[in-house]
C-alpha atoms as a PDB file:
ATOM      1  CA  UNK A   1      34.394 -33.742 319.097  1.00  0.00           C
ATOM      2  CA  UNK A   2      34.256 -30.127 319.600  1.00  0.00           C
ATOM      3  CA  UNK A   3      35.056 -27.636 316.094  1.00  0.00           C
ATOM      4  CA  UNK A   4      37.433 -25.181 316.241  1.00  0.00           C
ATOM      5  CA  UNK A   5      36.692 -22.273 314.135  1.00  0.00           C
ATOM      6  CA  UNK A   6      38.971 -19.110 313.355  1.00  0.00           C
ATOM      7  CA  UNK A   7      37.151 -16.095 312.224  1.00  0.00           C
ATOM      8  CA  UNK A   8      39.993 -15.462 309.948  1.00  0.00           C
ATOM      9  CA  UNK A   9      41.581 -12.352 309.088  1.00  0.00           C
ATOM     10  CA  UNK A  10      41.431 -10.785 306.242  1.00  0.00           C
ATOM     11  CA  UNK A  11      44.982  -9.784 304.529  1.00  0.00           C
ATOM     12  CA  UNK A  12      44.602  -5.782 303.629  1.00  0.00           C
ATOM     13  CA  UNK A  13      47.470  -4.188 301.781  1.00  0.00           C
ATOM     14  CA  UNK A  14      48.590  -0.349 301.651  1.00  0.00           C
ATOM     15  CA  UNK A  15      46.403   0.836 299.538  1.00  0.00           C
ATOM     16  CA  UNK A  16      43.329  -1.394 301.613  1.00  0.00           C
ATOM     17  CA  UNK A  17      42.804  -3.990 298.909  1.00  0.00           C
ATOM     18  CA  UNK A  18      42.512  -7.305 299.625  1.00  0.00           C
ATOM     19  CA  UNK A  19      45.717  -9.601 299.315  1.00  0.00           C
ATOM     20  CA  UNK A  20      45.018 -13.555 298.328  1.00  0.00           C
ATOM     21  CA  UNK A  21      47.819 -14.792 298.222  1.00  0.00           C
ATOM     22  CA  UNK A  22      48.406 -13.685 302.127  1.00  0.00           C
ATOM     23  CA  UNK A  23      45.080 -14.544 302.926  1.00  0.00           C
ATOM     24  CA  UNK A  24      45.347 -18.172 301.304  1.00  0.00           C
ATOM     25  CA  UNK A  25      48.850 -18.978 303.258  1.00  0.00           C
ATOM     26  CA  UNK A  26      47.201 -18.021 306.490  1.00  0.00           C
ATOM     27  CA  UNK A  27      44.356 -20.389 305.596  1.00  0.00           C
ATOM     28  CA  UNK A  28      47.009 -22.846 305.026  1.00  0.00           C
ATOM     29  CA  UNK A  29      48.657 -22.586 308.050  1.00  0.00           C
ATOM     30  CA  UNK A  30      45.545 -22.528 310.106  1.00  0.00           C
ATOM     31  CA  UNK A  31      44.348 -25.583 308.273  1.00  0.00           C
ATOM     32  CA  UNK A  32      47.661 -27.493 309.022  1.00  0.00           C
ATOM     33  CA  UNK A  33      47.246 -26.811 312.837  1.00  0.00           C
ATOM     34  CA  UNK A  34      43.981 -28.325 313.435  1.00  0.00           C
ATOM     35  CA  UNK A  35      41.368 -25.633 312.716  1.00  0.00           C
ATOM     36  CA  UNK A  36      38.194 -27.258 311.053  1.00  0.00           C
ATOM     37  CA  UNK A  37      36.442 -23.939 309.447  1.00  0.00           C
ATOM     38  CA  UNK A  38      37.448 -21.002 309.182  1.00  0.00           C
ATOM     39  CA  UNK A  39      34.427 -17.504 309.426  1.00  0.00           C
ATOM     40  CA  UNK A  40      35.039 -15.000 306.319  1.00  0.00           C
ATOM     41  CA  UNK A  41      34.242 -11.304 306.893  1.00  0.00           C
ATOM     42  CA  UNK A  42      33.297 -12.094 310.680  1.00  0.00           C
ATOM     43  CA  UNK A  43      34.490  -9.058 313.145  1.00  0.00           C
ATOM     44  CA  UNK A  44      38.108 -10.408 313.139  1.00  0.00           C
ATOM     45  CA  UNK A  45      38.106 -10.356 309.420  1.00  0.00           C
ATOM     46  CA  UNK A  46      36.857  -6.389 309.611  1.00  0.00           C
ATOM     47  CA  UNK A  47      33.830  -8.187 307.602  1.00  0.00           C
ATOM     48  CA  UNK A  48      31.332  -4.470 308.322  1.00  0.00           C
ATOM     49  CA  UNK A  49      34.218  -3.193 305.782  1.00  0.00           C
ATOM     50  CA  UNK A  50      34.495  -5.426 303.220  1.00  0.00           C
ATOM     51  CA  UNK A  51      32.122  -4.985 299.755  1.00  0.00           C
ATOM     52  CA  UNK A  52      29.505  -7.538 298.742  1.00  0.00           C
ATOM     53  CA  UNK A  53      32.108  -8.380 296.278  1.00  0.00           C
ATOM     54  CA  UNK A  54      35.228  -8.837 298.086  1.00  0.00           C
ATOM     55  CA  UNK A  55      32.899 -11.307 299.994  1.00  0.00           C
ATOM     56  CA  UNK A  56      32.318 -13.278 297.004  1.00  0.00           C
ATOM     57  CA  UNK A  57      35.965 -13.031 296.256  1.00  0.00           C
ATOM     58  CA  UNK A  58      36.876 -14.440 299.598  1.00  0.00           C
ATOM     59  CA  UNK A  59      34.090 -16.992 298.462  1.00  0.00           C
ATOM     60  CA  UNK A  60      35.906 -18.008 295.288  1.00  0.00           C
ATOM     61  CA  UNK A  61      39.216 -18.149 296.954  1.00  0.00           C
ATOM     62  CA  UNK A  62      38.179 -21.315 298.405  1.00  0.00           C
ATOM     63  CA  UNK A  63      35.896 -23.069 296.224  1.00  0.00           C
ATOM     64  CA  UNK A  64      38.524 -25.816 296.704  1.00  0.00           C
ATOM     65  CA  UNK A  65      37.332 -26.545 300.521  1.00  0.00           C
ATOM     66  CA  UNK A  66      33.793 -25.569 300.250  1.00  0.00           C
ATOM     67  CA  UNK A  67      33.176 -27.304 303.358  1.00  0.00           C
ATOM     68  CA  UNK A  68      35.516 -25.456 305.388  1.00  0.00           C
ATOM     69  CA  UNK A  69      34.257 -22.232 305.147  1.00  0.00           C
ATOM     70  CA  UNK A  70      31.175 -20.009 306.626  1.00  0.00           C
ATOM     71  CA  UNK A  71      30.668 -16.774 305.077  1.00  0.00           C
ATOM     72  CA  UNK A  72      29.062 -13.740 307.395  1.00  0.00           C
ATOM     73  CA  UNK A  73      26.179 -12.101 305.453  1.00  0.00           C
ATOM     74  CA  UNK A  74      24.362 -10.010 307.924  1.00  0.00           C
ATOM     75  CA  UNK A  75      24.381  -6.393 307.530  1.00  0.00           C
ATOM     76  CA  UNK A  76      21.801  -3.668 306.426  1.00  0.00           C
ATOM     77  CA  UNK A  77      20.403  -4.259 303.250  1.00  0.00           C
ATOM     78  CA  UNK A  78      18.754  -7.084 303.027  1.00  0.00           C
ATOM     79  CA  UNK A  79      19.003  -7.551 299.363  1.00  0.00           C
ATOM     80  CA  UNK A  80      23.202  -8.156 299.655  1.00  0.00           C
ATOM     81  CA  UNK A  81      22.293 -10.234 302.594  1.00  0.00           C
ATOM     82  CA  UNK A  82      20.517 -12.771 300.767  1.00  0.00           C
ATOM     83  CA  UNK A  83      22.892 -12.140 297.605  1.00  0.00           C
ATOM     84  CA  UNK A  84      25.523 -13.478 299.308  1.00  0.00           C
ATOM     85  CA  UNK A  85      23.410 -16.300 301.077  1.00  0.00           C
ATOM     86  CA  UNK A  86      22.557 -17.310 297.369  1.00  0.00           C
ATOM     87  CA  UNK A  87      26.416 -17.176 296.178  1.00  0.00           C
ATOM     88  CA  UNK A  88      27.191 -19.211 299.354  1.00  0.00           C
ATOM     89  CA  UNK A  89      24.303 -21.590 298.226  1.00  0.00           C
ATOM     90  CA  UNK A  90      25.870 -22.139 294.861  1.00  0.00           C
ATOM     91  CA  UNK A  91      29.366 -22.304 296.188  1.00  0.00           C
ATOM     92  CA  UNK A  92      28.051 -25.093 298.427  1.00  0.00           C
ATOM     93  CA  UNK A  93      29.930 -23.837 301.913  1.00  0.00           C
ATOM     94  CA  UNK A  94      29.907 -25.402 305.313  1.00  0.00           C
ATOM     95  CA  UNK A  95      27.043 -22.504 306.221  1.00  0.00           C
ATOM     96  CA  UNK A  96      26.553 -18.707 306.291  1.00  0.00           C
ATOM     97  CA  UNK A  97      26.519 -16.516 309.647  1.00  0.00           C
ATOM     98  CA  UNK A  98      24.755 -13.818 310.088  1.00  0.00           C
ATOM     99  CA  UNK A  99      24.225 -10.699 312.561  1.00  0.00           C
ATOM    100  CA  UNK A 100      21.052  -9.129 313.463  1.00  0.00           C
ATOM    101  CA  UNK A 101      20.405  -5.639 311.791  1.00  0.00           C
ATOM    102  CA  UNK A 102      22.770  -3.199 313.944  1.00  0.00           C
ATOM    103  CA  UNK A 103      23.137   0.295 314.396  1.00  0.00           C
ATOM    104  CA  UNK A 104      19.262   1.446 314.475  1.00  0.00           C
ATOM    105  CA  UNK A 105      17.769   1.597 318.249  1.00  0.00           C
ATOM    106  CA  UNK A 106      13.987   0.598 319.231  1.00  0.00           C
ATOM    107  CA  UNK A 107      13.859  -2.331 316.246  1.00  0.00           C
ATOM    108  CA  UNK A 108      10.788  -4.387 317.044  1.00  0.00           C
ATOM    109  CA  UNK A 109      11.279  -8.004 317.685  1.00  0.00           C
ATOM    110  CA  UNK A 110       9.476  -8.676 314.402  1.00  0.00           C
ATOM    111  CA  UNK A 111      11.244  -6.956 312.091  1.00  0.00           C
ATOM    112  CA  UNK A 112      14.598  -9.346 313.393  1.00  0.00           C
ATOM    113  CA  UNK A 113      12.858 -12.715 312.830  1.00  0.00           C
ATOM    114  CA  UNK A 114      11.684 -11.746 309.385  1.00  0.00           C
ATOM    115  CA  UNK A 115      15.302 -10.660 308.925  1.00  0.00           C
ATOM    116  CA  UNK A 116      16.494 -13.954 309.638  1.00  0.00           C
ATOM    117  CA  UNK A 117      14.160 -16.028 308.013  1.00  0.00           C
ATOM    118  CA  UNK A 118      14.404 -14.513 304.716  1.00  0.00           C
ATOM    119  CA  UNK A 119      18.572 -15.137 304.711  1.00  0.00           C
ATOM    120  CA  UNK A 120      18.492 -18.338 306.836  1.00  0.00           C
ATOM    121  CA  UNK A 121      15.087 -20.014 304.298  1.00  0.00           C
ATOM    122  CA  UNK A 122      18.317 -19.293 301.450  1.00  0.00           C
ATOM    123  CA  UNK A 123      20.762 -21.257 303.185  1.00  0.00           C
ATOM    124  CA  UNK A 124      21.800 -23.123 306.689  1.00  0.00           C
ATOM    125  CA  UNK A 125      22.509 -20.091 309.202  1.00  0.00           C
ATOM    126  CA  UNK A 126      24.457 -19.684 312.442  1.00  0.00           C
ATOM    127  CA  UNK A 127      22.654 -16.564 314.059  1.00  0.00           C
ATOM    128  CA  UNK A 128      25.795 -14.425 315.129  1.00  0.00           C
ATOM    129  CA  UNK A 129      25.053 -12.460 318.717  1.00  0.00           C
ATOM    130  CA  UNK A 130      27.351 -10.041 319.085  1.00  0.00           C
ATOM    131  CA  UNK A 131      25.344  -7.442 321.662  1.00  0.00           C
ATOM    132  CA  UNK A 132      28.217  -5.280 322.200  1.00  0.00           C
ATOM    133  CA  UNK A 133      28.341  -4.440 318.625  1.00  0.00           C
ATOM    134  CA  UNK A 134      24.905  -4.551 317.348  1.00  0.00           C
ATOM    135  CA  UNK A 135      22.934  -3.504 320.544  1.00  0.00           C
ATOM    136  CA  UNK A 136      20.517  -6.507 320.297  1.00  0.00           C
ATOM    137  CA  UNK A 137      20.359  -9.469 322.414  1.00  0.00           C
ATOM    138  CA  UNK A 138      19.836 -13.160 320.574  1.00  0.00           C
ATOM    139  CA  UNK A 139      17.530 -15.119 322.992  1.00  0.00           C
ATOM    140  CA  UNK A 140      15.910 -18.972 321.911  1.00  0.00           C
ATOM    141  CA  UNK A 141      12.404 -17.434 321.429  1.00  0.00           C
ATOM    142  CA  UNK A 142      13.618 -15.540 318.053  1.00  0.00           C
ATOM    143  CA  UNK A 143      15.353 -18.536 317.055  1.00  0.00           C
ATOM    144  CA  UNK A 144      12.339 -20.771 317.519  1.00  0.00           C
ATOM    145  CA  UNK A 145      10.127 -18.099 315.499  1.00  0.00           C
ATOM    146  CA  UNK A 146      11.945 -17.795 312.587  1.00  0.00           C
ATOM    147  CA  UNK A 147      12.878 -21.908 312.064  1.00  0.00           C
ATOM    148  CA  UNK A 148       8.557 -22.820 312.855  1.00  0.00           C
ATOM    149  CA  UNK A 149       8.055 -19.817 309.680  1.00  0.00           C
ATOM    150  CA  UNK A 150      10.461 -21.661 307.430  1.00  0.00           C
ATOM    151  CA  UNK A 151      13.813 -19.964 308.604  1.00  0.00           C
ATOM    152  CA  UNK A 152      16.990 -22.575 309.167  1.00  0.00           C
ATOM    153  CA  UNK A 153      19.092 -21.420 311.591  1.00  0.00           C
ATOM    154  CA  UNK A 154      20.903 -24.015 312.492  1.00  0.00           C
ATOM    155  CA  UNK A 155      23.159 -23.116 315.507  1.00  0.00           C
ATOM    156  CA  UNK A 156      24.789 -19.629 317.226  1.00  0.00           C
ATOM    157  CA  UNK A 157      27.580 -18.152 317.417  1.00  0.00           C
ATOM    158  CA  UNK A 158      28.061 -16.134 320.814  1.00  0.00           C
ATOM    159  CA  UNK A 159      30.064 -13.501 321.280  1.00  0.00           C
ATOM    160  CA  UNK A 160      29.032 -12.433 325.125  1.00  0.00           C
ATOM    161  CA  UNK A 161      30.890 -13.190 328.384  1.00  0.00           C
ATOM    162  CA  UNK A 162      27.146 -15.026 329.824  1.00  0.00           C
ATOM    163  CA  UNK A 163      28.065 -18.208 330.016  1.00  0.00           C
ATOM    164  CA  UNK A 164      24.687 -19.167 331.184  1.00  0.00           C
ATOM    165  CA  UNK A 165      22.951 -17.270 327.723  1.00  0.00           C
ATOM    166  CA  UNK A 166      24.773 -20.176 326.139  1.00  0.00           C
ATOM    167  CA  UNK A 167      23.373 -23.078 328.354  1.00  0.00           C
ATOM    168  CA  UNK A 168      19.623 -21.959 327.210  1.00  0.00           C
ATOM    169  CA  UNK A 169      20.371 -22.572 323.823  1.00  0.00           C
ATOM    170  CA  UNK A 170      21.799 -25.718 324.718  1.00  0.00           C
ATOM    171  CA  UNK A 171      18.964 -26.535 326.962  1.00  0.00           C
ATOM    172  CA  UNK A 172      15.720 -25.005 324.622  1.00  0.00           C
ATOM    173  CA  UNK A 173      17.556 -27.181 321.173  1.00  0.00           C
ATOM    174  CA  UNK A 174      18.073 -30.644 319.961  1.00  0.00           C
ATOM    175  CA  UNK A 175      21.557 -31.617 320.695  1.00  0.00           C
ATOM    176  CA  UNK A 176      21.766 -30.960 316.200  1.00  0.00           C
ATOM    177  CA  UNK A 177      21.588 -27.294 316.758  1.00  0.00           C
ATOM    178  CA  UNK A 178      25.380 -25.882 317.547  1.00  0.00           C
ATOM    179  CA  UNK A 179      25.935 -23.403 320.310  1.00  0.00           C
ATOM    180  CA  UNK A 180      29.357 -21.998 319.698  1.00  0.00           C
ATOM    181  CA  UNK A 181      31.419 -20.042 322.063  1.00  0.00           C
ATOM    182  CA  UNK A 182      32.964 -16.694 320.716  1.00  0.00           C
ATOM    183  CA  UNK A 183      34.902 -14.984 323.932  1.00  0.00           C
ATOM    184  CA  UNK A 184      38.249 -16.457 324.124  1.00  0.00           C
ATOM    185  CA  UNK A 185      38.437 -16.143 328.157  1.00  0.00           C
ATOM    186  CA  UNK A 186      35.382 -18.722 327.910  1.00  0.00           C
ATOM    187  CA  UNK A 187      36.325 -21.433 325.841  1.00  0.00           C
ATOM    188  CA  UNK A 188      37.503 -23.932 328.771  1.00  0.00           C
ATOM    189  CA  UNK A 189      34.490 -23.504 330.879  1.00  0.00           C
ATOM    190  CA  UNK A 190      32.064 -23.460 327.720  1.00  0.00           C
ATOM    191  CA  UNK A 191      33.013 -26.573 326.420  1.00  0.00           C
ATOM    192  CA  UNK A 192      33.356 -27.962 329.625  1.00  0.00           C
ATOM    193  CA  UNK A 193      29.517 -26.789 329.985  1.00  0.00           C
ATOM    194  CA  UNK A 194      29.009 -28.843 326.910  1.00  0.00           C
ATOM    195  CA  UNK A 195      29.230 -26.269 323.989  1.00  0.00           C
ATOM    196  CA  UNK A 196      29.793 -27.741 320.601  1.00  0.00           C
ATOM    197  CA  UNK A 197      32.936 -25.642 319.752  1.00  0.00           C
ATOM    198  CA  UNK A 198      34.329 -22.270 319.999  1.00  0.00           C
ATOM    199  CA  UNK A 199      34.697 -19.154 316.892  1.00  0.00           C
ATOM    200  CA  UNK A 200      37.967 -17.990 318.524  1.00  0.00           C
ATOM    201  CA  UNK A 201      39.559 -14.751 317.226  1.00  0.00           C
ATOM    202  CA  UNK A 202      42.980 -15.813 319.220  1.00  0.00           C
ATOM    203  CA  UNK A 203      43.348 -18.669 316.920  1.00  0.00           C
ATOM    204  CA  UNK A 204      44.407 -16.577 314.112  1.00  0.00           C
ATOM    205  CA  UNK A 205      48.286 -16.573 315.861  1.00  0.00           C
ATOM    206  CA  UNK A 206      48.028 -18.975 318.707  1.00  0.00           C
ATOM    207  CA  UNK A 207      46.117 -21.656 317.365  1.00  0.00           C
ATOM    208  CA  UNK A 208      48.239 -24.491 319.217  1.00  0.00           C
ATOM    209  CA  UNK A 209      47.255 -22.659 322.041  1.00  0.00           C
ATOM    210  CA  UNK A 210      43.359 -23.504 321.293  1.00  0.00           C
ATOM    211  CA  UNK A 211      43.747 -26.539 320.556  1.00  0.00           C
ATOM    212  CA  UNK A 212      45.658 -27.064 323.357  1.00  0.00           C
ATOM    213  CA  UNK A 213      42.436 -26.551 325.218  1.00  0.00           C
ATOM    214  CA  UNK A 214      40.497 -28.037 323.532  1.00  0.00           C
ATOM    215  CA  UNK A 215      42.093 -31.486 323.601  1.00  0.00           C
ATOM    216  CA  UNK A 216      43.380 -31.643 327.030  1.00  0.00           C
ATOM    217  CA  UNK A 217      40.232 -30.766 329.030  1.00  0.00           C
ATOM    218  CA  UNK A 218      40.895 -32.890 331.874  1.00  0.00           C
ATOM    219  CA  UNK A 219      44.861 -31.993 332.496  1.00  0.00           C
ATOM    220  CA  UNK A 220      46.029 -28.943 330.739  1.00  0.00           C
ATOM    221  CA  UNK A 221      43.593 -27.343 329.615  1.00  0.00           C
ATOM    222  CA  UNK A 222      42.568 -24.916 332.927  1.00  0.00           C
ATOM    223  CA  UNK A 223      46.364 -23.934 331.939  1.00  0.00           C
ATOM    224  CA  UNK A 224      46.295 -23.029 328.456  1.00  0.00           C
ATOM    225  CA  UNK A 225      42.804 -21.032 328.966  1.00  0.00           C
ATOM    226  CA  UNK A 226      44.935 -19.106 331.560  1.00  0.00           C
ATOM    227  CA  UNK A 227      47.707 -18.132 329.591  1.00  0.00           C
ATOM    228  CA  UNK A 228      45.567 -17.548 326.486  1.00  0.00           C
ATOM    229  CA  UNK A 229      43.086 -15.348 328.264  1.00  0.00           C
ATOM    230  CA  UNK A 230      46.419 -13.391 329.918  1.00  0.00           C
ATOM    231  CA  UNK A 231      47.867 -13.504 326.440  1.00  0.00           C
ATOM    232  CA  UNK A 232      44.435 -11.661 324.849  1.00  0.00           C
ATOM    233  CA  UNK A 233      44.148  -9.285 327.651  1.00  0.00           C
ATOM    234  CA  UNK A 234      48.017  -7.879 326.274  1.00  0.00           C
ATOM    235  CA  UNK A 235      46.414  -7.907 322.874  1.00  0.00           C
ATOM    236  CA  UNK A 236      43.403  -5.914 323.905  1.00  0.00           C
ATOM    237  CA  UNK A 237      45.392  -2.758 324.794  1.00  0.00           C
ATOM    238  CA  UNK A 238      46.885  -2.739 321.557  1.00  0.00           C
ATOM    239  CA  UNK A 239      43.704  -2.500 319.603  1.00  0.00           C
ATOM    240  CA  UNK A 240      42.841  -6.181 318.902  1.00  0.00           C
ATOM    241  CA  UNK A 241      41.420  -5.399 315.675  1.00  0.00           C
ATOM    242  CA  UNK A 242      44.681  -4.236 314.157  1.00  0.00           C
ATOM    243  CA  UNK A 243      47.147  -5.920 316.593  1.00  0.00           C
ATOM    244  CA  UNK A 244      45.772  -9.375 315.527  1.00  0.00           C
ATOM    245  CA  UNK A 245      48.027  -8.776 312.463  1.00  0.00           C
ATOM    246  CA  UNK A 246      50.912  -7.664 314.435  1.00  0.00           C
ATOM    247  CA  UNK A 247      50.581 -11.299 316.347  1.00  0.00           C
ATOM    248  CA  UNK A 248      50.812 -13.443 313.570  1.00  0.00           C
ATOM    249  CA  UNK A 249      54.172 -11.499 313.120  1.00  0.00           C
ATOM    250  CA  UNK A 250      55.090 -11.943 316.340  1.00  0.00           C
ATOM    251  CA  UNK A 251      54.147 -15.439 316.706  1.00  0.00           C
ATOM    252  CA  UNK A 252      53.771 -17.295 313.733  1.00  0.00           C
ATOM    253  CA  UNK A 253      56.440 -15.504 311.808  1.00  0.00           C
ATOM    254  CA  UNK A 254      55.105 -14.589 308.522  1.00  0.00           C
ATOM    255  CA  UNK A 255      53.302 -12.053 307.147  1.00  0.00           C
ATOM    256  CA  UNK A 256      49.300 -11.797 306.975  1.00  0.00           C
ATOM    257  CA  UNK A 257      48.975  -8.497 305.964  1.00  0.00           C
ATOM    258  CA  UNK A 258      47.564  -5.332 307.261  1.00  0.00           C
ATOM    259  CA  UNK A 259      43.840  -3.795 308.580  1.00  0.00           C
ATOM    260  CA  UNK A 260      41.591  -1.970 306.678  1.00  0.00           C
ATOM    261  CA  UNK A 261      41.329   1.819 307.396  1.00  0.00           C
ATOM    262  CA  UNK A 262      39.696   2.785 310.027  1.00  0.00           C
ATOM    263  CA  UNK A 263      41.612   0.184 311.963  1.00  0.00           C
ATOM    264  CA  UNK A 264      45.184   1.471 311.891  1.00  0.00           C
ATOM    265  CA  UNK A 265      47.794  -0.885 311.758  1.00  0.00           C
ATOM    266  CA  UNK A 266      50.020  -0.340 314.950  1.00  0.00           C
ATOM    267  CA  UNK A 267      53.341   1.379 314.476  1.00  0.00           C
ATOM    268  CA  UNK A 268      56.753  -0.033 314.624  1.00  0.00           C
ATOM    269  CA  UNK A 269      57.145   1.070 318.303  1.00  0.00           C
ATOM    270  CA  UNK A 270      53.200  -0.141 319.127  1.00  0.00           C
ATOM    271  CA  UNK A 271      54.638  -3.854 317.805  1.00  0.00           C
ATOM    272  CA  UNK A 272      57.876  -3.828 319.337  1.00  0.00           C
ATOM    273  CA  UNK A 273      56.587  -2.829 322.240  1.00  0.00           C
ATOM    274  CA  UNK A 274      53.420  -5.661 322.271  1.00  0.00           C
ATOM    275  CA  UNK A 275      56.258  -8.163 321.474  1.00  0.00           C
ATOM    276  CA  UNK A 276      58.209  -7.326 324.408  1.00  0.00           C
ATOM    277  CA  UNK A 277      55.426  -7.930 326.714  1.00  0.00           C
ATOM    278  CA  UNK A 278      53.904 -11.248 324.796  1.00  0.00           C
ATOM    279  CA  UNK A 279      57.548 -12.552 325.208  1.00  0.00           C
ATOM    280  CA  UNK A 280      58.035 -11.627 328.733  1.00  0.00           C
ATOM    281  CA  UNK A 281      54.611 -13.425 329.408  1.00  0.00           C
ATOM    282  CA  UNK A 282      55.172 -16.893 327.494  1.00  0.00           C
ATOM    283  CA  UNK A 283      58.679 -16.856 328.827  1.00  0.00           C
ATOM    284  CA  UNK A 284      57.092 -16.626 332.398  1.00  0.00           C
ATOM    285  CA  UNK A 285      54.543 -19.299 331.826  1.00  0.00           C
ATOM    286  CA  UNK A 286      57.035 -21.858 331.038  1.00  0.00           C
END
């Protein structure tokens, strides 16, 4: 069985605080349609913006379903990093994520590992490669390093189009250690490649659509990745990180709140006009 995970948005209101309530009937919904866990403060959630304690928060909001939840912890001070890996520990979650140190060039490889182990020795971790964003590349040899000096990192969660970076972390671990696929375009042939689930942003307002892969890998499912990866490539142009919002509007029909500043919600006209073209494109597919 593969696990579908939604790194969930995170509700922001006018004045960029977070709103529960929205945030818990997303949860809800995403629950009901066959998501298994959903990421808090990952990328989708605009997680680089959110406090050490709004993380908690989002923490306490659903220390009802422990289990479902992973909490991203990575960042630049250390100290919050393993804060949060010890509130996670005493919340009991599914596990924490966490990316590498970003933003500072030239890092040596050693300064990463000891990164890792000293958050991932607090608490099962899912290393988090996100290249793009960070500017570092995850490869096994880290991973092995940090788990033989005590780390736990017990699976990775990648966010690059290299389908074959994913296979050596299936290959160089024991079938226990989860390689998860973040790029949306991917998830067919990933899981087809044998990946142990997908961490897909698109599932915030076209979960059926995931699941749809998923679960119908040998008839449908070349299909659905099609339309979903046309479907995300519309999204893109908008500004994903704000126009994820805007797509629960448009497709789920309810309201899930707003981005955080920098991340400017789109306009009237900006979602009006990304309807028209997501309607024009389901119509066509069906």
């Amino acid at each position: 069985m593969n696990d579908f995970i939604v790194p969930i948005v995170t509700p922001f209101t006018s004045d960029n605080t977070i709103d529960k309530a929205k945030l818990r009937r997303h949860a809800d919904y995403l629950f009901k349609n066959g998501v298994d866990q959903l990421l808090l403060a990952g990328s989708t959630g605009l997680g680089p913006s959110i406090s050490t304690n709004e993380k908690i928060s989002l923490l306490e909001e659903f220390e009802d379903l422990p289990d479902k939840v992973i909490l991203q912890v990575g960042g630049l001070d250390i100290e919050e990093s393993k804060s949060l890996a010890m509130a996670a520990k005493k919340h009991n979650i599914a596990a924490i994520a966490a990316l590498p140190p970003y933003y500072y060039p030239r890092v040596p490889e050693e300064w990463y590992s000891r990164y890792f182990r000293e958050i991932s020795e607090i608490y099962p971790t899912l290393a988090y490669n996100f290249p793009l964003t960070t500017g570092y590349n995850i490869f096994p040899p880290l991973i092995k390093k940090v788990n033989r000096e005590g780390g736990n990192i017990i699976g990775i969660k990648e966010t690059l189009p290299d389908l074959a970076h994913m296979l050596n972390f299936k290959w160089e671990f024991s079938p226990s250690f989860k390689v998860y696929c973040g790029p949306d375009p991917l998830i067919y042939p990933s899981i087809k490649a044998g990946m142990d689930g997908v961490v897909a942003g698109s599932g915030n307002y076209a979960p059926s659509l995931v699941n749809a892969i998923i679960s119908d890998m040998d008839n449908n499912g070349m299909k659905s990745q099609k339309t979903l990866s046309t479907l995300t490539s519309v999204v893109q142009k908008y500004g994903q990180w704000a126009a994820n919002y805007s797509m629960i509007r448009i497709l789920l029909k309810y309201d899930a709140g707003m981005p955080r500043s920098p991340m400017y919600a789109l306009s009237t006209e900006q979602e009006n006009a990304l309807e028209k073209e997501v309607t024009a494109l389901l119509n066509a597919k069906q």
